[in-house]
N, C-alpha and C. Protein backbone atom coordinates (compact mmCIF):
# COMPACT_ATOMS: atom_id res chain seq x y z
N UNK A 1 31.20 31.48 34.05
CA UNK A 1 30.42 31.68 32.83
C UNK A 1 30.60 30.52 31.85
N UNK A 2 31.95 29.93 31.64
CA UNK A 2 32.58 29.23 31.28
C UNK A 2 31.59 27.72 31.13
N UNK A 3 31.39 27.68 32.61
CA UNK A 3 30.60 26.58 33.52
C UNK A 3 29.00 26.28 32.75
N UNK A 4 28.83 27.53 32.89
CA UNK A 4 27.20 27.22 32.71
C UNK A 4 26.99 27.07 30.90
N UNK A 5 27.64 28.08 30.23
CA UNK A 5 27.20 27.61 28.81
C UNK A 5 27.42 26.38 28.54
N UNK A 6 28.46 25.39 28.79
CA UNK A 6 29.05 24.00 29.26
C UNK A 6 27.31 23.34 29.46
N UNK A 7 27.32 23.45 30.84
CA UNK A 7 26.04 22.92 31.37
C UNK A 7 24.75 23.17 30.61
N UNK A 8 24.59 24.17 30.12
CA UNK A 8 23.48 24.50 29.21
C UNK A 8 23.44 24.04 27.60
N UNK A 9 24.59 23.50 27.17
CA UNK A 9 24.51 23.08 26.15
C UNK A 9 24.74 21.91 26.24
N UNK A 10 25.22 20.92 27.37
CA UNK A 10 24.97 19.66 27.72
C UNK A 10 23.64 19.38 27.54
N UNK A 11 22.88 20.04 28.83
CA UNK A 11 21.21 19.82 29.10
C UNK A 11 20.73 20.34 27.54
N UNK A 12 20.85 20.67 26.61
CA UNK A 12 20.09 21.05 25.35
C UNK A 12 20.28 19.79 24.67
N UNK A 13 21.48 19.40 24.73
CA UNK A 13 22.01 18.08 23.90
C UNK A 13 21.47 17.08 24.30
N UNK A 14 21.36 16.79 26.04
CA UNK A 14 20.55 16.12 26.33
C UNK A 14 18.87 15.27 25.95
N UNK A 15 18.74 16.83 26.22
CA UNK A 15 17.16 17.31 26.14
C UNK A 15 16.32 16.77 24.36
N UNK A 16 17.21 17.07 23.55
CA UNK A 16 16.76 16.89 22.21
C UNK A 16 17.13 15.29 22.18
N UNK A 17 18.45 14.93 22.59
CA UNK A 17 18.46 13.39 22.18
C UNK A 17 17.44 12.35 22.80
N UNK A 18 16.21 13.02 23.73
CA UNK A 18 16.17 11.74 24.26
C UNK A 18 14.37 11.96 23.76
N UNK A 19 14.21 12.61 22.90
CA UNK A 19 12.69 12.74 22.52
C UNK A 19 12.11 11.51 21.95
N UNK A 20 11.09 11.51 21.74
CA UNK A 20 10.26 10.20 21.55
C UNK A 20 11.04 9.89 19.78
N UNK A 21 10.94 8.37 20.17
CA UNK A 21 11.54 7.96 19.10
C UNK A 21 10.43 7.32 18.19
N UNK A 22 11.08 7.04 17.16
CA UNK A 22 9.76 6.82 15.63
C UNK A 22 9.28 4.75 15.80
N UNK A 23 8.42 4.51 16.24
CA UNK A 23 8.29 2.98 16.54
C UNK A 23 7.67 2.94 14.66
N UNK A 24 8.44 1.42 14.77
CA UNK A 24 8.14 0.96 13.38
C UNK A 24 7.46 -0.23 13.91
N UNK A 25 5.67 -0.17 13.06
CA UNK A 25 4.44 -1.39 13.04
C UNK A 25 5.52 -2.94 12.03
N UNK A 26 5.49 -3.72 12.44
CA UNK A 26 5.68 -4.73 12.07
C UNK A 26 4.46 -5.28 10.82
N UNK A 27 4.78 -5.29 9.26
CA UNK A 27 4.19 -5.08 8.55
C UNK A 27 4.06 -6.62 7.65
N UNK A 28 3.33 -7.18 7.03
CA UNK A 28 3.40 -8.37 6.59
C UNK A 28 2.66 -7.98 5.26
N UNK A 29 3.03 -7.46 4.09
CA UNK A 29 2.28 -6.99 2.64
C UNK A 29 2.60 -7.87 1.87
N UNK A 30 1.16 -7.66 0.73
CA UNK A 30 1.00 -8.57 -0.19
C UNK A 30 0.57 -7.44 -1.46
N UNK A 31 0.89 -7.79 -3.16
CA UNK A 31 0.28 -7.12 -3.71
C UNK A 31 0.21 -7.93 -5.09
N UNK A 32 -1.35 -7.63 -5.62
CA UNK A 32 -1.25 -8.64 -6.65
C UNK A 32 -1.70 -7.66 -7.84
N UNK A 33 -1.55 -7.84 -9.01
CA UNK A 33 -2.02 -6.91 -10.12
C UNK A 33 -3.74 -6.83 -10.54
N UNK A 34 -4.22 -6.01 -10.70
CA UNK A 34 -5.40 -6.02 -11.50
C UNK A 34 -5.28 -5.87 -12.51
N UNK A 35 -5.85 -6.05 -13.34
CA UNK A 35 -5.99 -5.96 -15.23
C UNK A 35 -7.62 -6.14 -15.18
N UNK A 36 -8.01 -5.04 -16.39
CA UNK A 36 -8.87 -5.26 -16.91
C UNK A 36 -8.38 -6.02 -19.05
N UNK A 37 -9.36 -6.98 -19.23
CA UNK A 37 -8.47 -7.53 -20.16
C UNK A 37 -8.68 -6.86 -21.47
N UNK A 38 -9.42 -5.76 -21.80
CA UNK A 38 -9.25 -4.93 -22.68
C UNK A 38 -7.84 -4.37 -22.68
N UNK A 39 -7.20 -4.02 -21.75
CA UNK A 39 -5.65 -3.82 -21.34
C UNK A 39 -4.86 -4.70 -21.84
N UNK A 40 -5.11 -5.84 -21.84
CA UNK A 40 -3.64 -6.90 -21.76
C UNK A 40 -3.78 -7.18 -23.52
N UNK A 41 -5.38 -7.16 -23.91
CA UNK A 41 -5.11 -7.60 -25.13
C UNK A 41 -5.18 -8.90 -25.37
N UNK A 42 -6.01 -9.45 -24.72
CA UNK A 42 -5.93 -10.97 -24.61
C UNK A 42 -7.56 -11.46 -24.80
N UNK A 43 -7.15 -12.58 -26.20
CA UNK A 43 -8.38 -13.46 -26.35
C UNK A 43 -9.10 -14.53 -25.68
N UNK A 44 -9.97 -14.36 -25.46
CA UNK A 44 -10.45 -15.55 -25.00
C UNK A 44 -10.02 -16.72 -24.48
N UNK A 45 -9.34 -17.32 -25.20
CA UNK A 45 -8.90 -18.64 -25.41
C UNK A 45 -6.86 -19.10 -24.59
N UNK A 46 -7.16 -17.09 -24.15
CA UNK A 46 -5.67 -16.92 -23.89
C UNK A 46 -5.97 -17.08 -21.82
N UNK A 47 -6.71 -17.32 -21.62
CA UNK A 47 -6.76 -17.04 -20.24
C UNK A 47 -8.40 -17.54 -19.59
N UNK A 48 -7.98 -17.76 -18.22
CA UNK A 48 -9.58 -18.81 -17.75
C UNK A 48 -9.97 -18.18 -16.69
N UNK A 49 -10.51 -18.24 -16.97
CA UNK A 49 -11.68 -17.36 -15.33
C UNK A 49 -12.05 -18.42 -14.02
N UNK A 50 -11.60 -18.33 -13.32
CA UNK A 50 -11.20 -19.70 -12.16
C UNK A 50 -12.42 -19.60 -11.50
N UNK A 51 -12.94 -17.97 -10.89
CA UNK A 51 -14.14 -18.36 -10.12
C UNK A 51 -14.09 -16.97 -9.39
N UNK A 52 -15.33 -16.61 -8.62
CA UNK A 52 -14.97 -15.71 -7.99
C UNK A 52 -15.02 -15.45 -6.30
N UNK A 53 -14.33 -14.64 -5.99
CA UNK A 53 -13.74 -14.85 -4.27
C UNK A 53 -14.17 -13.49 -3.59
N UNK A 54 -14.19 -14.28 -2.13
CA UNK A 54 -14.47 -12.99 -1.27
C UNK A 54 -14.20 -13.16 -0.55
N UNK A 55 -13.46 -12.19 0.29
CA UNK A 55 -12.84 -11.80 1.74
C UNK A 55 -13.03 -10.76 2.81
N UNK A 56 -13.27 -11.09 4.06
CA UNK A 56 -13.62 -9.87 4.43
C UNK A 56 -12.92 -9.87 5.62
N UNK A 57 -12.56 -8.31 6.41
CA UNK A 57 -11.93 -8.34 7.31
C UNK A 57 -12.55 -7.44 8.38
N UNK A 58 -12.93 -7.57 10.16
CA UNK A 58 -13.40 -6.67 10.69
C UNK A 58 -12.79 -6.31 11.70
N UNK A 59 -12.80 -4.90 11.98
CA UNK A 59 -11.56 -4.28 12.90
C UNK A 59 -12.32 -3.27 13.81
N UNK A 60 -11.72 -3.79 15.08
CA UNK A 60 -12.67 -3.16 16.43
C UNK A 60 -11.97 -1.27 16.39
N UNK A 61 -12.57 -0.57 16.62
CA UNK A 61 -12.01 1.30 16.89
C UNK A 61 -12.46 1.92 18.05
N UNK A 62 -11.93 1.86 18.83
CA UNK A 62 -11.84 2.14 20.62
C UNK A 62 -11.38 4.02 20.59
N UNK A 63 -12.56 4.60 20.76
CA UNK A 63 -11.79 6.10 21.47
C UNK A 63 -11.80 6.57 22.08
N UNK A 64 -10.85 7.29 23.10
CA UNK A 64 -11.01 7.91 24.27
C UNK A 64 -10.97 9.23 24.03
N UNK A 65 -10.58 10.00 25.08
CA UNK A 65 -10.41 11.36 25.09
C UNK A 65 -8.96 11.56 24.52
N UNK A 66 -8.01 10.91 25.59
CA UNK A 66 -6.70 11.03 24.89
C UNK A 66 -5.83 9.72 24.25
N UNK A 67 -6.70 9.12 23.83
CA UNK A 67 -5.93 8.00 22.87
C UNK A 67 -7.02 7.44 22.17
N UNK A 68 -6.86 6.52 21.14
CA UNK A 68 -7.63 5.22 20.26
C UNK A 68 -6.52 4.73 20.06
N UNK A 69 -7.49 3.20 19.96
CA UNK A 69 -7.26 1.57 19.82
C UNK A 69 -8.05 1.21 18.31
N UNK A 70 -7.01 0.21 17.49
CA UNK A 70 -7.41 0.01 16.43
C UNK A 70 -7.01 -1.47 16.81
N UNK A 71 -8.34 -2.23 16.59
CA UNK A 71 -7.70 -3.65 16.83
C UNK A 71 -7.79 -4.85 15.91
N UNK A 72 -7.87 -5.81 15.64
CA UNK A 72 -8.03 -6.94 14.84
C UNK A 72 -8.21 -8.08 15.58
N UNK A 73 -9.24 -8.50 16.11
CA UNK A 73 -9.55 -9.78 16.80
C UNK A 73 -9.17 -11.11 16.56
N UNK A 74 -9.41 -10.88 15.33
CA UNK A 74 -9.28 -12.30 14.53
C UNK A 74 -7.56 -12.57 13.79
N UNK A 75 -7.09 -11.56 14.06
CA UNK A 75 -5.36 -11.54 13.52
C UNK A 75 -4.45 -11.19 14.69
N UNK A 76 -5.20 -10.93 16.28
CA UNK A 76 -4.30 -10.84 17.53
C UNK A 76 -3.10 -9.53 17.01
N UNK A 77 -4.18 -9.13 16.41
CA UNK A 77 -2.91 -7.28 15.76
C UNK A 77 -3.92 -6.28 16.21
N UNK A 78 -3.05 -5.29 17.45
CA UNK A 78 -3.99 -4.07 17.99
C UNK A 78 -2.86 -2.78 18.34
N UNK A 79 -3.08 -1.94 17.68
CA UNK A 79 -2.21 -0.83 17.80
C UNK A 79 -3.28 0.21 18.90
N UNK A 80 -2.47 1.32 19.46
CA UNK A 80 -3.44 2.18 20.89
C UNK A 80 -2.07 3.03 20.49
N UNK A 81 -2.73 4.53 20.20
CA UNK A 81 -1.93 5.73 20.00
C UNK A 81 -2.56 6.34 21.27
N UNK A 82 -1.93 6.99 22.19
CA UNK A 82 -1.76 7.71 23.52
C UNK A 82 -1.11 9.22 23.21
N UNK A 83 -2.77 10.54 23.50
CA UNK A 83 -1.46 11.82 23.17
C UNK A 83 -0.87 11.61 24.59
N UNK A 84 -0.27 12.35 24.76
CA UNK A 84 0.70 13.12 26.07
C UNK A 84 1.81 14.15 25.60
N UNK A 85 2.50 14.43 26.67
CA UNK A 85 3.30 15.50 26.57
C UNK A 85 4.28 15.84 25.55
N UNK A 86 4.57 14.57 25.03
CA UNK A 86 5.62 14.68 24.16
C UNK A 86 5.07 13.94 22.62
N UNK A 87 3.92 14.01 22.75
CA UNK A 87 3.13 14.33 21.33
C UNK A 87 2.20 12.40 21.61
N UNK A 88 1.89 12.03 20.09
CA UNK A 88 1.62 11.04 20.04
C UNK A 88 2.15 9.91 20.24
N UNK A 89 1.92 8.66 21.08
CA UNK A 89 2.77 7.25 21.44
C UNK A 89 2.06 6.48 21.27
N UNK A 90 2.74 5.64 20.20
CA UNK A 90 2.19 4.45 19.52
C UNK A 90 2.53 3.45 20.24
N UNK A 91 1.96 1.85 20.58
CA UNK A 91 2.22 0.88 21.58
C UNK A 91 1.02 -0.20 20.48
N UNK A 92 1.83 -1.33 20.40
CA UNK A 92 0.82 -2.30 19.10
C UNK A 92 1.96 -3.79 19.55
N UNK A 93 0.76 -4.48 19.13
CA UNK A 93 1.27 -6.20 19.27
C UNK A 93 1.00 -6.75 18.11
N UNK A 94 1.23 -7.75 17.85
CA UNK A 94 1.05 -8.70 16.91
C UNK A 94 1.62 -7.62 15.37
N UNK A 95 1.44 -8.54 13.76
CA UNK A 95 1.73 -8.35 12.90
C UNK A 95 0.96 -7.50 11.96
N UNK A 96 0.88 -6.91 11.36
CA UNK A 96 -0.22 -5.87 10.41
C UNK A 96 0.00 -6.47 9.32
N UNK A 97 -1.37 -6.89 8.52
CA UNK A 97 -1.11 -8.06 7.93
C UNK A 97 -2.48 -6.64 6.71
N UNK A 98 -1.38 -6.45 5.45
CA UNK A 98 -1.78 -5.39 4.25
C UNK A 98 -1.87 -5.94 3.36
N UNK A 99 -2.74 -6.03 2.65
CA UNK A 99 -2.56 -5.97 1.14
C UNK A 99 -2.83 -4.86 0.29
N UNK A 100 -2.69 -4.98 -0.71
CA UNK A 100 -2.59 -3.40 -1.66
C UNK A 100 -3.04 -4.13 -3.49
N UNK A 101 -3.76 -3.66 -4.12
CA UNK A 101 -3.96 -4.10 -5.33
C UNK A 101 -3.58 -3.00 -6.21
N UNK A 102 -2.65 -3.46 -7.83
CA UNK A 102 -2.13 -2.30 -8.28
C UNK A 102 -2.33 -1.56 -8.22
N UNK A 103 -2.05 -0.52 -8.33
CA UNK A 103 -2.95 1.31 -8.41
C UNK A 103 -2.88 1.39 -6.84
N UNK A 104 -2.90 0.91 -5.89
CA UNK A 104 -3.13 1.43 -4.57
C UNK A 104 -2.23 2.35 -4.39
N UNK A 105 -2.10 3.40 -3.48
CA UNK A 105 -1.30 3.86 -3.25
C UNK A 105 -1.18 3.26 -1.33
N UNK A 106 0.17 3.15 -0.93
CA UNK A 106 0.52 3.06 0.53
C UNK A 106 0.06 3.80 1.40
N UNK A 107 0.12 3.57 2.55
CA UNK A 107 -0.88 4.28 3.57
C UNK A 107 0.33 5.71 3.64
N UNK A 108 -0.42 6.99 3.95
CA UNK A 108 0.41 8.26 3.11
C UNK A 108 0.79 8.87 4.72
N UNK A 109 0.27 7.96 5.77
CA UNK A 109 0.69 8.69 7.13
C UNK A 109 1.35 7.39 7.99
N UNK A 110 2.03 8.12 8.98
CA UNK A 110 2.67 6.94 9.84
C UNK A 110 1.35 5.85 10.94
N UNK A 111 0.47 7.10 10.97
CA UNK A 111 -0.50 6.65 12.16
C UNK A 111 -1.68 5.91 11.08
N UNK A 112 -2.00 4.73 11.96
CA UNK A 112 -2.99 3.63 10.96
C UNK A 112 -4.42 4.04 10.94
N UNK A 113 -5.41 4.30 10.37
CA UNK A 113 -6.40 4.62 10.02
C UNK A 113 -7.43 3.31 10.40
N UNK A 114 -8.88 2.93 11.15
CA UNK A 114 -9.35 2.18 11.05
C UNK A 114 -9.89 1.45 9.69
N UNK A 115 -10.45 2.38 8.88
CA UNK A 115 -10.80 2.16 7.33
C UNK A 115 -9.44 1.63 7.08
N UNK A 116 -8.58 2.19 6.88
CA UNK A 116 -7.12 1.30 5.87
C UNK A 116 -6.95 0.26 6.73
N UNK A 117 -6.59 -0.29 7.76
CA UNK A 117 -6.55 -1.43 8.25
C UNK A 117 -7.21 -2.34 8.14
N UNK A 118 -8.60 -1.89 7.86
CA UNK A 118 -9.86 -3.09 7.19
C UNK A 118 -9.86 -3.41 5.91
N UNK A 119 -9.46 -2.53 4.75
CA UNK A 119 -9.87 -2.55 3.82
C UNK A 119 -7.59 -3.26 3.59
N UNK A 120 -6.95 -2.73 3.95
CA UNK A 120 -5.43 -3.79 3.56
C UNK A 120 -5.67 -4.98 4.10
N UNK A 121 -6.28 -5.39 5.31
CA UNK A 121 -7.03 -6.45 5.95
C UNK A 121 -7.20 -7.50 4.63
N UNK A 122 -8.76 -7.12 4.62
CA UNK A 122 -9.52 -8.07 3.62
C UNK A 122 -8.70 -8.53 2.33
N UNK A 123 -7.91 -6.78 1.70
CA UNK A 123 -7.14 -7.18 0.77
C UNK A 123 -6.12 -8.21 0.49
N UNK A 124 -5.72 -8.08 1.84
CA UNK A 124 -4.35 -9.17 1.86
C UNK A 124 -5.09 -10.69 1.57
N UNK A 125 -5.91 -10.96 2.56
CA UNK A 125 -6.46 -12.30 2.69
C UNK A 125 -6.63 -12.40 0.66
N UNK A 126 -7.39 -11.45 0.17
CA UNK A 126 -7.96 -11.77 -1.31
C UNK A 126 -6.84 -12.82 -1.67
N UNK A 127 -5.61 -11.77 -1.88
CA UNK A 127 -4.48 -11.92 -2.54
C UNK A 127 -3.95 -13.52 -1.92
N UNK A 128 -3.91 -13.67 -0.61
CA UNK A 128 -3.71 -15.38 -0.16
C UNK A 128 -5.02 -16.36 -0.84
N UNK A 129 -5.71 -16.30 -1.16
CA UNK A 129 -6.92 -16.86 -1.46
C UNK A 129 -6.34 -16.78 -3.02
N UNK A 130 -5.85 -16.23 -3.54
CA UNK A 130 -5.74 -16.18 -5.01
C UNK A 130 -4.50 -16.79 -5.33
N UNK A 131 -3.64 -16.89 -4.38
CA UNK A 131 -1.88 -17.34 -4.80
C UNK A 131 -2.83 -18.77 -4.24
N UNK A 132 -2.85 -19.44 -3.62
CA UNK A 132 -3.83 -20.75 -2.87
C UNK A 132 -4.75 -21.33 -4.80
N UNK A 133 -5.07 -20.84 -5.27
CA UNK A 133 -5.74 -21.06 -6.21
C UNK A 133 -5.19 -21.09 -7.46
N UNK A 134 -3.79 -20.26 -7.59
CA UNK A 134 -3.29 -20.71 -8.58
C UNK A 134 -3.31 -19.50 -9.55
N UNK A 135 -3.89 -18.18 -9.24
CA UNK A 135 -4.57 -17.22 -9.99
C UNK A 135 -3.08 -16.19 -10.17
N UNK A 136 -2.95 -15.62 -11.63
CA UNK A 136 -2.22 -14.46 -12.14
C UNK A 136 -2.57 -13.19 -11.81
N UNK A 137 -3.70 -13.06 -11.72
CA UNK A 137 -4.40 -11.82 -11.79
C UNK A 137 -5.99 -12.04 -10.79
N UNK A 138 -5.84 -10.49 -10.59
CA UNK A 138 -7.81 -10.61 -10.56
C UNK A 138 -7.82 -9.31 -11.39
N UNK A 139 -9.45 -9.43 -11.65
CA UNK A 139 -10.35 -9.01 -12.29
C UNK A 139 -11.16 -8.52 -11.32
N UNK A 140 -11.61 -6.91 -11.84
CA UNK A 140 -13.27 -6.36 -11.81
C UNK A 140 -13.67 -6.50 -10.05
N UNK A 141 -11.99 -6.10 -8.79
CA UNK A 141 -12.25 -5.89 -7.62
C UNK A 141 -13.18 -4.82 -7.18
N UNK A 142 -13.91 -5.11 -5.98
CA UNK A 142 -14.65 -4.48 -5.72
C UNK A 142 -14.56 -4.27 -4.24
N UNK A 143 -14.20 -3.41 -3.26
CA UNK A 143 -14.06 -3.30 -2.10
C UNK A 143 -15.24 -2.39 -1.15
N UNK A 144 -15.99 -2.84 -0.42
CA UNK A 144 -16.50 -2.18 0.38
C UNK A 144 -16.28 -1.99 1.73
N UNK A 145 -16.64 -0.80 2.24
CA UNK A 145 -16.21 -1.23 3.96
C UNK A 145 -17.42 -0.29 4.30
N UNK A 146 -18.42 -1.08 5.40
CA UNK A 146 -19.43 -0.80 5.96
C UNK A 146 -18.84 -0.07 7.63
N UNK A 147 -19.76 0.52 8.31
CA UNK A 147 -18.99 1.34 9.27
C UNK A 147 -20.46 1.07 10.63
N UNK A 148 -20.30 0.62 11.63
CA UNK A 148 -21.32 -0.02 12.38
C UNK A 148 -21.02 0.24 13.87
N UNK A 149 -21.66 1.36 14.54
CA UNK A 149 -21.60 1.46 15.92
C UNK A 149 -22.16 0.36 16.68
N UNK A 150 -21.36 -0.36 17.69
CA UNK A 150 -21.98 -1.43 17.95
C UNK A 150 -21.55 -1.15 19.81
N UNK A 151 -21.39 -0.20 20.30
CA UNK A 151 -21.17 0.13 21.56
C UNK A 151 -21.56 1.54 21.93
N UNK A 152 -20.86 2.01 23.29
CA UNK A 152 -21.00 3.37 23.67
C UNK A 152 -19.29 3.64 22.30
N UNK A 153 -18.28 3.36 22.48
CA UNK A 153 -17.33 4.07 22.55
C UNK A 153 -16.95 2.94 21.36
N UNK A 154 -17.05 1.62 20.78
CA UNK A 154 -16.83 0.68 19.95
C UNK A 154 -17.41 1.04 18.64
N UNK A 155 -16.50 1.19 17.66
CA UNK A 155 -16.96 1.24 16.08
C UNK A 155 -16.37 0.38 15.59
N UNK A 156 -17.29 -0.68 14.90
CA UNK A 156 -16.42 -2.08 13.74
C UNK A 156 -17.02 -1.50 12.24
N UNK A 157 -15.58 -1.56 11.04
CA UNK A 157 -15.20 -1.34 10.27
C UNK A 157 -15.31 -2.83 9.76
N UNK A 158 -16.52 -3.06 8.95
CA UNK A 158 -16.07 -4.37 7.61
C UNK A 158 -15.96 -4.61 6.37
N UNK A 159 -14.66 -4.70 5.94
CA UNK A 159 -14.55 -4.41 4.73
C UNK A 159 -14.94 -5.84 4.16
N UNK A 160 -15.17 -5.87 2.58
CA UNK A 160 -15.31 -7.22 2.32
C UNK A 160 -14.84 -7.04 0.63
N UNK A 161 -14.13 -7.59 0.29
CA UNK A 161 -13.26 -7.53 -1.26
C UNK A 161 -13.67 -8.80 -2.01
N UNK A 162 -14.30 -8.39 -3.42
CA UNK A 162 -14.77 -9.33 -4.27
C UNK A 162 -14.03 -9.18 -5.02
N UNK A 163 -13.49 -10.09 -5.90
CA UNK A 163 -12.63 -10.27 -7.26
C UNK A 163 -12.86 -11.79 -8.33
N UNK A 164 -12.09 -11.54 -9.44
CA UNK A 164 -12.72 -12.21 -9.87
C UNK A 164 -10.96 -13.45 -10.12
N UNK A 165 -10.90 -14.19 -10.01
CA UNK A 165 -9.27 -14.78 -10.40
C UNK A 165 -9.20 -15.12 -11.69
N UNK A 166 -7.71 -14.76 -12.30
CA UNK A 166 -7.81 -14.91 -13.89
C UNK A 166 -6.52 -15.47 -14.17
N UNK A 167 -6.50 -16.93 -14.78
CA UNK A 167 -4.64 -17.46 -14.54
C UNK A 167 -4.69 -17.60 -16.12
N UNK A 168 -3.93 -17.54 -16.50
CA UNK A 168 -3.00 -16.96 -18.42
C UNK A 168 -2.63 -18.40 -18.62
N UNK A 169 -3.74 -18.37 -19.91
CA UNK A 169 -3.10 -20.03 -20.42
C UNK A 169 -1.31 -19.89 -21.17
N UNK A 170 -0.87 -20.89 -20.91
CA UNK A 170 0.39 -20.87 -21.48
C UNK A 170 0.83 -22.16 -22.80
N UNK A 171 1.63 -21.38 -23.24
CA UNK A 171 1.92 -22.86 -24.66
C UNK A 171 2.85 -23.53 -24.07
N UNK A 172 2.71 -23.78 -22.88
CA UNK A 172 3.54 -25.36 -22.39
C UNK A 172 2.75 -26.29 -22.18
């Protein structure tokens, strides 16, 4: 008797330690502030309007019966969630490359969404396009993401982010 509760609480101990483990996406974030300048309180003469920018990002969405593929062509970043027996399995290459503009909130689930991957996509690039330029801030963003069946089983997601860049004169 001795024997088997032994053995049975081995195999339980077993059994639970070896369940699917939590894979962490390799994440590359960026985040830059928005202001509207009624907010900051700032005249005219206090800050320059550099120009305005746009970025866009498009992301391939593959579904099967028992899995989808979220991919990024142009960034060699493709995540493929697989159900099976022991729930959902995530399997992804390359870097996930996010951006987020104040107020965003973080993606609120572990599993990546085609829309949020397009739209942190484009964002990120904004935000490189704006540190590249020299910019404090943007202004008056505007994000869209268009949604385009372009196969039997292929949906592309393009987001495209307008802003405006705003760098703060200084008394130096």
């Amino acid at each position: 008797m001795k024997k088997f509760i032994f053995v049975s609480l081995f195999a339980a101990i077993c059994l639970t330690s070896c369940g699917p483990t939590k894979k962490m996406i390799p994440r590359a974030v960026n985040t830059i502030n928005t202001a509207s300048l009624e907010v900051l309180n700032l005249e005219r003469n206090d800050y320059e309007i550099l120009n305005t920018i746009t970025a866009e990002a498009s992301i391939v969405f593959r579904q099967k019966s028992d899995s989808y593929e979220i991919e990024s062509p142009d960034d060699g970043f493709s995540v493929k969630y697989t159900y099976g027996k022991m729930g959902w399995d995530c399997k992804f290459s390359g870097i996930f490359r996010v951006g987020y503009l104040s107020g965003d909130a973080p993606f609120a689930s572990a599993a990546l969404s085609p829309e949020e991957v397009a739209r942190g996509l484009a964002i990120y690039r904004v935000i490189n396009i704006a540190k590249q330029e020299g910019a404090d801030a943007v202004i008056a963003p505007t994000v869209a993401t268009n949604v385009e069946q372009v196969g039997k089983k292929d949906v592309v997601y393009k987001s495209t982010v307008t802003a405006k860049l705003v760098k703060l004169k200084t008394n130096n």
